[in-house]
Protein backbone atom coordinates (compact mmCIF):
# COMPACT_ATOMS: atom_id res chain seq x y z
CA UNK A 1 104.28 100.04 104.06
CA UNK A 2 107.11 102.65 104.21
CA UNK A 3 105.69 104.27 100.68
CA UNK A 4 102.70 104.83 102.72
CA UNK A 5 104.52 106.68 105.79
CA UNK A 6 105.72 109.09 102.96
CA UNK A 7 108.91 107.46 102.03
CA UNK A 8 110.70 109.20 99.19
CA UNK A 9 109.28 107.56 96.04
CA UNK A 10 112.51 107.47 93.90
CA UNK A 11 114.16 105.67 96.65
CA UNK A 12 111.12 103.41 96.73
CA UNK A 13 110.49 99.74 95.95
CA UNK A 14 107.00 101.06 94.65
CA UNK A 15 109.68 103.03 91.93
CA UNK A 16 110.99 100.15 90.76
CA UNK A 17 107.84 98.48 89.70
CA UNK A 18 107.47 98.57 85.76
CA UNK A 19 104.79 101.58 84.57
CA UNK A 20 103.19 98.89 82.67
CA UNK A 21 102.30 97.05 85.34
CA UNK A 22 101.79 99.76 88.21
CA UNK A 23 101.33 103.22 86.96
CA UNK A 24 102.41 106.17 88.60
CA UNK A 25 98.84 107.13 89.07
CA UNK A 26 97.76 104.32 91.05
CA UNK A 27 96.50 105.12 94.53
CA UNK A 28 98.21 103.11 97.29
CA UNK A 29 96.28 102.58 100.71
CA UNK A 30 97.42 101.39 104.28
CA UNK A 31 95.08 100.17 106.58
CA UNK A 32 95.81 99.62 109.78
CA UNK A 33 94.53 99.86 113.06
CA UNK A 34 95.98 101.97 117.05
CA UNK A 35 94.23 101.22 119.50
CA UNK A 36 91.08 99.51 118.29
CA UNK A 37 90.93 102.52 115.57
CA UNK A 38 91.00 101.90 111.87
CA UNK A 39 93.12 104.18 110.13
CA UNK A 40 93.70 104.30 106.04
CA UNK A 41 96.89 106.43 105.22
């Protein structure tokens, strides 16, 4: 969830996963909803 808020990515768990299993490219998505209001970050 913090990757999402704009965490720093080298300081990231998301970093640590192996390329060949999660590349860089990937898009990553929160959902989440305030206030009866879905929001995707």
């Amino acid at each position: 969830m913090y990757f999402c808020f704009l965490n720093d990515y080298d300081r990231s768990r998301v970093a640590q996963i192996p390329k060949e299993v999660f590349e860089p490219e990937e898009t990553i998505l929160l959902d989440l909803e305030i206030g009866g209001e879905a929001i995707t970050i």
